[in-house]
C-alpha atoms as a PDB file:
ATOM      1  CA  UNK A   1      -1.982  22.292   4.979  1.00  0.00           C
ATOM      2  CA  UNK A   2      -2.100  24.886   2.025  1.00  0.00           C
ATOM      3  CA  UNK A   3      -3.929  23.701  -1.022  1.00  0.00           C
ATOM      4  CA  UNK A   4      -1.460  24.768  -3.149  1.00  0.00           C
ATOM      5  CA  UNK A   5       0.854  21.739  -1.107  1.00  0.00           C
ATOM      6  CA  UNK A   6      -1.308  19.333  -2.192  1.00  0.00           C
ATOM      7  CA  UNK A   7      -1.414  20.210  -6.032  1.00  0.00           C
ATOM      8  CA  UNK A   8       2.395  20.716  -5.800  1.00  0.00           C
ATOM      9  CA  UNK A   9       2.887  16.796  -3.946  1.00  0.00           C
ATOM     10  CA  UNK A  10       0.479  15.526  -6.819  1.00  0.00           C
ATOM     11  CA  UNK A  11       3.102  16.179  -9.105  1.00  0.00           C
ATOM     12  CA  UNK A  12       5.377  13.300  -7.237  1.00  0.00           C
ATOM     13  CA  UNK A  13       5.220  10.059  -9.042  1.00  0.00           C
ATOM     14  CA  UNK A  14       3.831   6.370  -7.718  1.00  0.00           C
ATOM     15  CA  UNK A  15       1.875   3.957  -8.399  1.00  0.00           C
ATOM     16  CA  UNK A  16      -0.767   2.587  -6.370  1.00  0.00           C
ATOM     17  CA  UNK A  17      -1.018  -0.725  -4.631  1.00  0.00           C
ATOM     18  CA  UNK A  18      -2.207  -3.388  -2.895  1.00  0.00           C
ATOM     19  CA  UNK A  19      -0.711  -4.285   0.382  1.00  0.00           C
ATOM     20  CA  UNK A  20      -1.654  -7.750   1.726  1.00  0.00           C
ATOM     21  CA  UNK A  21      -0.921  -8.379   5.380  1.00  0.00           C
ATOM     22  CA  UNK A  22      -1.771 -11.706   7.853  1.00  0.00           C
ATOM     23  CA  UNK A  23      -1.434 -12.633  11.495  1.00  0.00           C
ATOM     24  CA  UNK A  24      -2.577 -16.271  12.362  1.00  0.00           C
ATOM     25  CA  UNK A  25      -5.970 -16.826  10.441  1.00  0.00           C
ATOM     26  CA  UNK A  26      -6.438 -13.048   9.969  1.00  0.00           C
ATOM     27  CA  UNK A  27      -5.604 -11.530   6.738  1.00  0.00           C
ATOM     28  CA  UNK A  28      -6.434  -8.396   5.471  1.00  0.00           C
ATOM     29  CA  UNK A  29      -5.302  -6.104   2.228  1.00  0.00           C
ATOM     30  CA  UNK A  30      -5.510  -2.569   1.932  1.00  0.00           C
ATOM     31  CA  UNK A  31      -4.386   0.117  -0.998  1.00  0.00           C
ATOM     32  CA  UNK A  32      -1.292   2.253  -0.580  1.00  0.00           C
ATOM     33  CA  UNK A  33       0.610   4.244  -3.028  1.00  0.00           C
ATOM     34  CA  UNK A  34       3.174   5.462  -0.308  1.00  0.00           C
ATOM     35  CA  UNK A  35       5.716   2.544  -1.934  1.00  0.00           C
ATOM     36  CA  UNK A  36       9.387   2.862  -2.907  1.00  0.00           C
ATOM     37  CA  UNK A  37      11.970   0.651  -3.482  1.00  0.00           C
ATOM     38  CA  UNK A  38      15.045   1.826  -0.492  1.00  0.00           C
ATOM     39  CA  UNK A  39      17.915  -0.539  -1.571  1.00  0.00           C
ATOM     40  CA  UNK A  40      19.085  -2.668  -4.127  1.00  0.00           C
ATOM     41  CA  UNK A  41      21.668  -4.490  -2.072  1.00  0.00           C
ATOM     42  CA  UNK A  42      19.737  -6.131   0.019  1.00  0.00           C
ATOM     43  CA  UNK A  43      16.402  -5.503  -1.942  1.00  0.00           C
ATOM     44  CA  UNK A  44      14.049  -3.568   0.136  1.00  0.00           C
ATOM     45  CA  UNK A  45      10.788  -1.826   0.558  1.00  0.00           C
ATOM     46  CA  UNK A  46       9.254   1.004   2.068  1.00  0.00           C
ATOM     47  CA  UNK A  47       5.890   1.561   3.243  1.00  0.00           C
ATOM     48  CA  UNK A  48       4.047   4.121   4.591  1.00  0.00           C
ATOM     49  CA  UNK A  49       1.225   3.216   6.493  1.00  0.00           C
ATOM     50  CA  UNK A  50      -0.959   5.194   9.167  1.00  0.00           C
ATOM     51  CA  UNK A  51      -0.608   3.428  12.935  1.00  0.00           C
ATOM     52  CA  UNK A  52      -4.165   3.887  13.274  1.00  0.00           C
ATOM     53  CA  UNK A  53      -5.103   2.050  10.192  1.00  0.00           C
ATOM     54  CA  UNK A  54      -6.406  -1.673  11.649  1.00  0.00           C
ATOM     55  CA  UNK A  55      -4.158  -3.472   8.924  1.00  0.00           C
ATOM     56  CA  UNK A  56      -1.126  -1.659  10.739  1.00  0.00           C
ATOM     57  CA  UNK A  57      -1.653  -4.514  14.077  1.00  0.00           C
ATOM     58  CA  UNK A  58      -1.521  -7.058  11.637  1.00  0.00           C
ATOM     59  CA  UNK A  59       1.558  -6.260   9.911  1.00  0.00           C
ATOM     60  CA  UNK A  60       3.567  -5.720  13.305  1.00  0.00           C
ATOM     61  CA  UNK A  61       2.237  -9.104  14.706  1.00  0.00           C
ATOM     62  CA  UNK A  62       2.759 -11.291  11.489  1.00  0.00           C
ATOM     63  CA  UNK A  63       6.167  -9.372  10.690  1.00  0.00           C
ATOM     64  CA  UNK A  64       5.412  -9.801   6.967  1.00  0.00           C
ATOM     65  CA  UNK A  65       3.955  -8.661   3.732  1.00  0.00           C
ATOM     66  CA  UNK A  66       3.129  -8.298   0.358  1.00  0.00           C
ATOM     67  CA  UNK A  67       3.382  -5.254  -2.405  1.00  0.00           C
ATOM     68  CA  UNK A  68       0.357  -6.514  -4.731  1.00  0.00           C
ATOM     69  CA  UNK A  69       1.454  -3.866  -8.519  1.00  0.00           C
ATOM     70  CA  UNK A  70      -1.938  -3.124  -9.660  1.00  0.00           C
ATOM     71  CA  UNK A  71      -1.756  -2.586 -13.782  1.00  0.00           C
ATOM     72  CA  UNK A  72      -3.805  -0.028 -15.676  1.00  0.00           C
ATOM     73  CA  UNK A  73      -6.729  -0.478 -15.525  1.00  0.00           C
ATOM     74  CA  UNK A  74      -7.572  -1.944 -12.086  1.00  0.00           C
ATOM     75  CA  UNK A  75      -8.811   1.367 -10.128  1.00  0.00           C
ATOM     76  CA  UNK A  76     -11.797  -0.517  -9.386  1.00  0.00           C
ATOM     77  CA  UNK A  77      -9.223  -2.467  -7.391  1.00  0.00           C
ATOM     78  CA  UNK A  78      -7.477   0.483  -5.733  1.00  0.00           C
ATOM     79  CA  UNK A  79     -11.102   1.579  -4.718  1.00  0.00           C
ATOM     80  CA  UNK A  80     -12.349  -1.980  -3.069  1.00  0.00           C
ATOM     81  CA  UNK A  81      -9.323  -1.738  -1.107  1.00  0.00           C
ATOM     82  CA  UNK A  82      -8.924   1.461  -0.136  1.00  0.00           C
ATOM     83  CA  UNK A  83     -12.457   1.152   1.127  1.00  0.00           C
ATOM     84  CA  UNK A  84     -12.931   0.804   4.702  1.00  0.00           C
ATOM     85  CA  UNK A  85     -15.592  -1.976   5.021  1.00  0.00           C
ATOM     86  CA  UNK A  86     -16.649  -3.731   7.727  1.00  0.00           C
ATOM     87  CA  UNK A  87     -16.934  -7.562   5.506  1.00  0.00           C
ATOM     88  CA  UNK A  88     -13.740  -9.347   4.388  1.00  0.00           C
ATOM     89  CA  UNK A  89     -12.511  -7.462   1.236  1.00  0.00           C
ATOM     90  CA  UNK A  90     -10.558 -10.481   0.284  1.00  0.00           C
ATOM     91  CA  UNK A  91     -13.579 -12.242   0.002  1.00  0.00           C
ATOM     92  CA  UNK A  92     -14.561 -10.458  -3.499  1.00  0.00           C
ATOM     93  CA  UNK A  93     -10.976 -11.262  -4.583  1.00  0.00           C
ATOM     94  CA  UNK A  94      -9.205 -13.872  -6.527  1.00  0.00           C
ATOM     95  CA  UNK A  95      -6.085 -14.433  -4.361  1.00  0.00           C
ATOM     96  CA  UNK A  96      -3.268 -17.000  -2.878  1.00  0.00           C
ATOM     97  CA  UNK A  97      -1.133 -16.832   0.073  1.00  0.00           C
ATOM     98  CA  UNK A  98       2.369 -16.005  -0.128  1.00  0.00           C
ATOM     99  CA  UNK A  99       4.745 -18.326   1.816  1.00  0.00           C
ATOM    100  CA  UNK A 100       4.422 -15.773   4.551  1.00  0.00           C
ATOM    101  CA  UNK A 101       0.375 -15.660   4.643  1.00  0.00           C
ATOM    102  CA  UNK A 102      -0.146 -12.593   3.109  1.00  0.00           C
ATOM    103  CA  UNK A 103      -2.529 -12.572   0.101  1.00  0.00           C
ATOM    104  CA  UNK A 104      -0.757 -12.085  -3.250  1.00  0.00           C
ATOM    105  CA  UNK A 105      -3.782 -11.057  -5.498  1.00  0.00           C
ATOM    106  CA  UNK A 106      -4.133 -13.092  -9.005  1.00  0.00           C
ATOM    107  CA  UNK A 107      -4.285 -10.260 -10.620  1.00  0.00           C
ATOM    108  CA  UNK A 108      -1.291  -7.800  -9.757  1.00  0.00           C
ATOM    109  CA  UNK A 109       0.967  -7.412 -12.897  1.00  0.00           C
ATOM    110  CA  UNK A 110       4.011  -8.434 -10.071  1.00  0.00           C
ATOM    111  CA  UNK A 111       4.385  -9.074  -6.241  1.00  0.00           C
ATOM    112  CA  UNK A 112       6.948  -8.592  -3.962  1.00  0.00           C
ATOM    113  CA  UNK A 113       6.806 -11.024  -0.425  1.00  0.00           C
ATOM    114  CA  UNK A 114       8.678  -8.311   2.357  1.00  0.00           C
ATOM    115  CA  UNK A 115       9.875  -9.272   6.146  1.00  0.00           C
ATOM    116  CA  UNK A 116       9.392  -6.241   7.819  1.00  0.00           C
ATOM    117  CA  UNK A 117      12.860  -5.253   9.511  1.00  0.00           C
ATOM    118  CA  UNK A 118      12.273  -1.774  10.755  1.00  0.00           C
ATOM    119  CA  UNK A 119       9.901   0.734  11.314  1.00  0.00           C
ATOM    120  CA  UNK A 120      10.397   4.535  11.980  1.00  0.00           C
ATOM    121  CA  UNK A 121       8.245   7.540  12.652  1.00  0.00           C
ATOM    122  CA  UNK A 122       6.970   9.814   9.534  1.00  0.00           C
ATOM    123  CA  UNK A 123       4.429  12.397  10.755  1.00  0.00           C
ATOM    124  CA  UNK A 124       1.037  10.814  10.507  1.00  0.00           C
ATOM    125  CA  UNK A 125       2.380   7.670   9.297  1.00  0.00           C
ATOM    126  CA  UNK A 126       4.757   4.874  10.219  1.00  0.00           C
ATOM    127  CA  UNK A 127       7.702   3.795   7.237  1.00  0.00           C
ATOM    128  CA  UNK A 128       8.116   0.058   7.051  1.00  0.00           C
ATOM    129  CA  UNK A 129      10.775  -1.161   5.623  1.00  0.00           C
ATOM    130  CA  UNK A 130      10.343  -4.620   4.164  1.00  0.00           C
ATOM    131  CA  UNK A 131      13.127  -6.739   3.321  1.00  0.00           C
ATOM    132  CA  UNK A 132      12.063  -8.165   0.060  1.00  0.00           C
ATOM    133  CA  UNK A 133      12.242 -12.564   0.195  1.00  0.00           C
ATOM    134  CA  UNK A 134      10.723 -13.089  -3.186  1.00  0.00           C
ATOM    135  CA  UNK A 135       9.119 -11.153  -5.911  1.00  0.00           C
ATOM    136  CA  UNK A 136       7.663 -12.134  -9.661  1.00  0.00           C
ATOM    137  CA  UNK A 137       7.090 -10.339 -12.611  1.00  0.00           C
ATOM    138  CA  UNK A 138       3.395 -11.946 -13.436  1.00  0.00           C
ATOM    139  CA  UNK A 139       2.773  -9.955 -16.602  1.00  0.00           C
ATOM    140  CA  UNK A 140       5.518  -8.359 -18.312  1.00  0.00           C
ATOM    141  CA  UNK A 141       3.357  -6.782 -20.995  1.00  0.00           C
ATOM    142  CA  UNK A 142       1.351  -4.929 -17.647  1.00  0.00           C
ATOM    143  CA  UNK A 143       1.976  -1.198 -17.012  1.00  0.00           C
ATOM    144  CA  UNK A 144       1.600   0.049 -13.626  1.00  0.00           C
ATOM    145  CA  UNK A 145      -1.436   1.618 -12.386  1.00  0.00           C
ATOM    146  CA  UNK A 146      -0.276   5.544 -10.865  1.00  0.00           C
ATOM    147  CA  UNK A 147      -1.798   7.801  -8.820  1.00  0.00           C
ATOM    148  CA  UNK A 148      -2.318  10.501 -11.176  1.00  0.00           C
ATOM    149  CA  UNK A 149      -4.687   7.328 -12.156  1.00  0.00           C
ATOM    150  CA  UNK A 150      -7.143   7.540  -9.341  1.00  0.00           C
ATOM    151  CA  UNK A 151      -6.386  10.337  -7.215  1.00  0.00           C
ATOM    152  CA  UNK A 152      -9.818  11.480  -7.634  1.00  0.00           C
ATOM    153  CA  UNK A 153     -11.288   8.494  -5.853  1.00  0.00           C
ATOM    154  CA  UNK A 154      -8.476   8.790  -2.624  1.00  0.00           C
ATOM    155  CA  UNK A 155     -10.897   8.655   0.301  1.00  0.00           C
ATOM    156  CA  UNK A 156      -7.972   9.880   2.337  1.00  0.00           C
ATOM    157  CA  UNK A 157      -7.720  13.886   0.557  1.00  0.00           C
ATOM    158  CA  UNK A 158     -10.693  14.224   2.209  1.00  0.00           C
ATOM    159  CA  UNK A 159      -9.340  13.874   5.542  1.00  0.00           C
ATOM    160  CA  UNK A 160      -6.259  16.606   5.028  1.00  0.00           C
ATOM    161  CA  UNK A 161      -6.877  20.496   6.001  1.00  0.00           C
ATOM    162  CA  UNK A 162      -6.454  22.878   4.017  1.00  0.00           C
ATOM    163  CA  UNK A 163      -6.932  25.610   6.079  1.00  0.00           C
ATOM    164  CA  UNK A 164      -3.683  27.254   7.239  1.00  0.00           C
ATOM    165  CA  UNK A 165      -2.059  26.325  10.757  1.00  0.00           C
ATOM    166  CA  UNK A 166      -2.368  29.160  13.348  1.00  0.00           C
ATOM    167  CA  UNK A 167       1.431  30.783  14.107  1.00  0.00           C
ATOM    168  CA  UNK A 168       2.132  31.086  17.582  1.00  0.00           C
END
């Protein structure tokens, strides 16, 4: 991909999140700032996440999850869990389970609780679209963390090419 892609797709705005996902007694959360809302009537979701990712078998067995809104502030956040570790990255976390099972973390500023209703192919990544159950506004005062915020900490821009494609 051309450098000069990247710096122009760092101009799109969105913030960064927390996506909390559960099968059985497995639970796992994971950052993602490849969020947008996709309807109002009914409210929905969309989520891009790569099929590869381990947290991607637990979404499509459980058939649910959660959009954690990080506020400014909480990069640190974004960074534990965006992370790959091998320990349970909940574990350093104050959280509570959605009626689903997903974790809603304590602190996100809101939370959305999504059944996910479709999924369709997008490059590298799969789009889930959530159907969104229940949602709260936890802080009203909180402003959403972006990722103009912490772009410099995005373990995945190291794993994009920037060398040209050979034509052929």
């Amino acid at each position: 991909m051309p450098e000069n892609i990247l710096t122009i797709l760092d101009r799109l705005t969105h913030g960064v999140y927390v996506i909390g996902v559960s099968h059985l007694e497995r639970k796992n959360a994971f950052t993602a700032s490849w969020v947008t809302q996709s309807s109002l009537d009914p409210p929905m979701l969309a989520l891009g996440i790569a099929p590869t990712h381990k947290s991607y078998a637990l979404l499509c067995a459980g058939g649910f999850f959660t959009v954690n809104v990080l506020g400014k502030g909480h990069g640190d956040k974004a960074l534990h869990f965006g992370t790959p570790m091998k320990e349970d990255k909940l574990a350093a976390a104050a959280w509570h389970e959605a009626v689903c099972g997903a974790p809603i973390l304590d602190s996100a500023i809101a939370w959305f609780e999504c059944e996910a209703v479709a999924k369709h192919p997008s490059g590298d990544h799969m789009l889930v679209l959530g159907k969104v159950l229940r949602a709260e506004l936890v802080d009203s005062e909180g402003l959403p963390l972006t990722y103009g915020d912490v772009r410099a900490i995005d373990p995945s821009r190291r794993m994009i090419s920037t060398e040209p494609k050979p034509r052929g």
